[in-house]
Protein backbone atom coordinates (compact mmCIF):
# COMPACT_ATOMS: atom_id res chain seq x y z
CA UNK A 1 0.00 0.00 0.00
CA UNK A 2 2.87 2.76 0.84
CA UNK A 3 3.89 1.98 -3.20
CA UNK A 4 0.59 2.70 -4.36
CA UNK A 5 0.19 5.41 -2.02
CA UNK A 6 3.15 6.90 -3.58
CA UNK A 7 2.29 6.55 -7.36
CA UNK A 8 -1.29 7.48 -6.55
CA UNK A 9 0.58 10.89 -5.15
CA UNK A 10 -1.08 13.32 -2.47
CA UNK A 11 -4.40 13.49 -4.96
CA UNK A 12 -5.10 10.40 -4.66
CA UNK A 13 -5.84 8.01 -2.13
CA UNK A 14 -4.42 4.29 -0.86
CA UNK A 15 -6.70 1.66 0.76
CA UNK A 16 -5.30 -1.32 2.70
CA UNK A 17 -7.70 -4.07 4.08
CA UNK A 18 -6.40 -6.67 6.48
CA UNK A 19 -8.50 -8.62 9.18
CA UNK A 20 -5.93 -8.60 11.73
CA UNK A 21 -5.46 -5.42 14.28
CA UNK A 22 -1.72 -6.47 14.55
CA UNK A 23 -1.20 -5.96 10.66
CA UNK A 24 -3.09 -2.88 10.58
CA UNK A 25 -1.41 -1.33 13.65
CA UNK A 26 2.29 -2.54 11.74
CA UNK A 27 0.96 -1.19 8.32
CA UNK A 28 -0.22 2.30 10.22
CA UNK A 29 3.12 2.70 11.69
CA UNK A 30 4.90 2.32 8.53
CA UNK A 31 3.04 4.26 6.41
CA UNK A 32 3.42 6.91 9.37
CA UNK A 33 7.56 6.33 9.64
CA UNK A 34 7.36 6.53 5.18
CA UNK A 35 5.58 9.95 5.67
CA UNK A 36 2.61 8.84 3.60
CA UNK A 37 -0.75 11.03 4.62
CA UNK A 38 -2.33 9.66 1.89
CA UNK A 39 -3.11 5.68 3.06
CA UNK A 40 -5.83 4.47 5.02
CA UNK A 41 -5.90 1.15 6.54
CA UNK A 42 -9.51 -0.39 7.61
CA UNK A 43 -10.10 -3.87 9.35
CA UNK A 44 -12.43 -5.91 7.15
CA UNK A 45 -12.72 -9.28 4.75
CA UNK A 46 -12.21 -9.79 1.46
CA UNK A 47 -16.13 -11.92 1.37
CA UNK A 48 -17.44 -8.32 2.82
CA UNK A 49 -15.27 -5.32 1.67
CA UNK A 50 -16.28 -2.48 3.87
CA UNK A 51 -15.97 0.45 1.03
CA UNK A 52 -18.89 1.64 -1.08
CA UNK A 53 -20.15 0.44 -4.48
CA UNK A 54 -18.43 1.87 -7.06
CA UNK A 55 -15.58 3.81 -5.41
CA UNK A 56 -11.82 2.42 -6.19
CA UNK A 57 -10.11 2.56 -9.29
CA UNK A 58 -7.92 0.04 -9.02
CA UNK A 59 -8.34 -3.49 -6.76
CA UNK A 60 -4.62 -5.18 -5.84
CA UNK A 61 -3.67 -8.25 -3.80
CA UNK A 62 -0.87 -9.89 -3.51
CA UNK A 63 -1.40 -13.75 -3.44
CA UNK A 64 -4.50 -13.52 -1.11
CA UNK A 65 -7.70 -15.04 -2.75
CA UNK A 66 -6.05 -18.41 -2.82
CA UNK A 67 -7.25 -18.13 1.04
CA UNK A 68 -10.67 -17.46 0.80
CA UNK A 69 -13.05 -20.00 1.41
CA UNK A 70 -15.59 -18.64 -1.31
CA UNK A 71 -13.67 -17.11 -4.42
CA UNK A 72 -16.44 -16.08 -6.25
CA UNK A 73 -17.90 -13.81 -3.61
CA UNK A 74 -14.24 -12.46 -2.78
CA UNK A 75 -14.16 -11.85 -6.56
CA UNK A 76 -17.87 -10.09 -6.76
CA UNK A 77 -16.75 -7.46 -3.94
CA UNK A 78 -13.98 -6.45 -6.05
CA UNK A 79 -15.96 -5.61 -9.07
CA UNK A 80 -18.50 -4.03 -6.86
CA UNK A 81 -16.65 -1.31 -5.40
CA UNK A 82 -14.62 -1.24 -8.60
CA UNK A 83 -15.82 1.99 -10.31
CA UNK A 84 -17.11 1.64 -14.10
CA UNK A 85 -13.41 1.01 -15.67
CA UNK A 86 -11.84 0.23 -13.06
CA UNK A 87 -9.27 -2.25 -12.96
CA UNK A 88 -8.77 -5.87 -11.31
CA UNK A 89 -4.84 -6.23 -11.14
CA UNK A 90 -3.76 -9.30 -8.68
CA UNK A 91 -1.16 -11.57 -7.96
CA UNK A 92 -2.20 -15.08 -6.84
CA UNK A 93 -1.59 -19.26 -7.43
CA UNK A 94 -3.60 -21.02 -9.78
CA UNK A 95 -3.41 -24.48 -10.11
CA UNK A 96 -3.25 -27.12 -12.81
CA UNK A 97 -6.83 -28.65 -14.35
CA UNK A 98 -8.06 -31.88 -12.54
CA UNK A 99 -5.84 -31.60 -9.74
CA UNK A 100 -7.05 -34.24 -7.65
CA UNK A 101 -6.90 -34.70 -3.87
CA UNK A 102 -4.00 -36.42 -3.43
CA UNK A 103 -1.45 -33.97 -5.41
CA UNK A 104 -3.78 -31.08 -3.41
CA UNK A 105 -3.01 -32.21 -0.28
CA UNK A 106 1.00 -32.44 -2.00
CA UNK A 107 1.02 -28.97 -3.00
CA UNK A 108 -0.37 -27.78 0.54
CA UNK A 109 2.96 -29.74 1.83
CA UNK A 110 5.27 -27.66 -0.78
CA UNK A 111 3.77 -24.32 -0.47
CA UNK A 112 1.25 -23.99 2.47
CA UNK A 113 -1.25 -21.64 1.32
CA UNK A 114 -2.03 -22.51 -2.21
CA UNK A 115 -4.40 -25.91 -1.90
CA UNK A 116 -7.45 -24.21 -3.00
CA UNK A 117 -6.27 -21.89 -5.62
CA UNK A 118 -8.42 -21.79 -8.79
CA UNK A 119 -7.19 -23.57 -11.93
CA UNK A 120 -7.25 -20.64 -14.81
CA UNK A 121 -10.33 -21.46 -16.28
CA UNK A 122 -11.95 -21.48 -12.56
CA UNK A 123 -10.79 -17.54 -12.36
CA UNK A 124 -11.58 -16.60 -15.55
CA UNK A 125 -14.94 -17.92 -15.40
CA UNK A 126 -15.30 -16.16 -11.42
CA UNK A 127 -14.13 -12.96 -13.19
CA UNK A 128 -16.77 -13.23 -15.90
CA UNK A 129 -19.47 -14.42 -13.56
CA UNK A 130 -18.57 -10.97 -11.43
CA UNK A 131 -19.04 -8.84 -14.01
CA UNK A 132 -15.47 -8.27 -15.20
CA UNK A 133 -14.15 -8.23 -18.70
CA UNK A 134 -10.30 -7.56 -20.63
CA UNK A 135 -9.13 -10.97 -18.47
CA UNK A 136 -5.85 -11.84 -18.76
CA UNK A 137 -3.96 -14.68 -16.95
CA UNK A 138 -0.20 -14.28 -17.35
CA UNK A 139 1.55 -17.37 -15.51
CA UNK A 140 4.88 -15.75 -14.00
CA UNK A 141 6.66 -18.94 -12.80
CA UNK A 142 6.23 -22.57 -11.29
CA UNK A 143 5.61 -22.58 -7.34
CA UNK A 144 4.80 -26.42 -7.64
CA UNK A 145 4.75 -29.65 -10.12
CA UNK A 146 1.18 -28.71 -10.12
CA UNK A 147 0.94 -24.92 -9.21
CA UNK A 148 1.92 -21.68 -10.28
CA UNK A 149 2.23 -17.82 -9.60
CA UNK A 150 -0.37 -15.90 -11.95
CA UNK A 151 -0.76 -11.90 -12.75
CA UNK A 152 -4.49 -11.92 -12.88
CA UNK A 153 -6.02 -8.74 -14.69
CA UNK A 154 -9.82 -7.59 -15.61
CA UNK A 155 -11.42 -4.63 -15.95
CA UNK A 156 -14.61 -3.38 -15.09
CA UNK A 157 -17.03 -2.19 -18.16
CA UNK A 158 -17.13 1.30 -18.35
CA UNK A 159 -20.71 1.18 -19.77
CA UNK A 160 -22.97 -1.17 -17.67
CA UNK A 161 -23.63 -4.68 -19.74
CA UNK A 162 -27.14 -5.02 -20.67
């Protein structure tokens, strides 16, 4: 958040959500210590982002819906407080096609966080189903036999769909 805080500048505005008062109270202090009067940090969920319809341009994570019990309704709250145009631009695991159980429960071993990533077609279809359009699914490198880093990218219609 203190990047985008700086390339947003002091006209524009940073948003960090986190769930936990100790990563909030760290993120506070550094964005204090960096100088940054432009961030604000609020305690919510992904599943129920406390920020109005229709009022960021831009929705980042870094490697964070891979957590979420319900991807699809992590992915709707982006698009709805995504303003018409706004942009979808994340970071997260996606995993290979008919992974079954047992390599699953392997790459949960190797990497920890990652077991229920979406394959690619699983996040392109969540991204469509949210409203979202312009996808693009850039694999950046291998994180598992079965798993991989992904730049995820959508954008939200300018002109409402109907």
């Amino acid at each position: 958040m203190l990047i985008s805080a700086r390339r947003v500048g002091p006209t524009g505005r940073a948003i960090g959500i986190d769930m936990t008062d100790e990563m909030l109270d760290l993120a506070r202090a550094n964005a204090a210590q960096a100088g940054l009067e432009n961030v604000e940090f609020i305690k919510g969920y992904l599943e129920a982002l406390p920020l109005p319809d229709a009022s960021v341009d831009v929705v980042i994570s870094n490697c964070v819906i891979n957590l979420a019990a319900d991807k699809a309704v992590v992915i709707r709250e982006a698009a709805r407080v995504l303003r018409p145009g706004g942009r979808f631009a994340v970071s997260d695991v996606i995993v290979d096609p008919g992974l079954d159980d047992a390599n699953r429960a392997d790459v949960a071993a190797w990497t920890g966080c990652i077991a229920g990533a979406l394959t690619e077609p699983e996040f392109r279809t969540a991204l469509a189903d949210a409203g979202l359009d312009e996808i693009e699914i850039r694999s950046t490198h291998d994180v598992h036999e079965h798993a991989a880093a992904a730049i995820v990218r959508a954008r939200k219609p300018a002109v409402a769909k109907g």
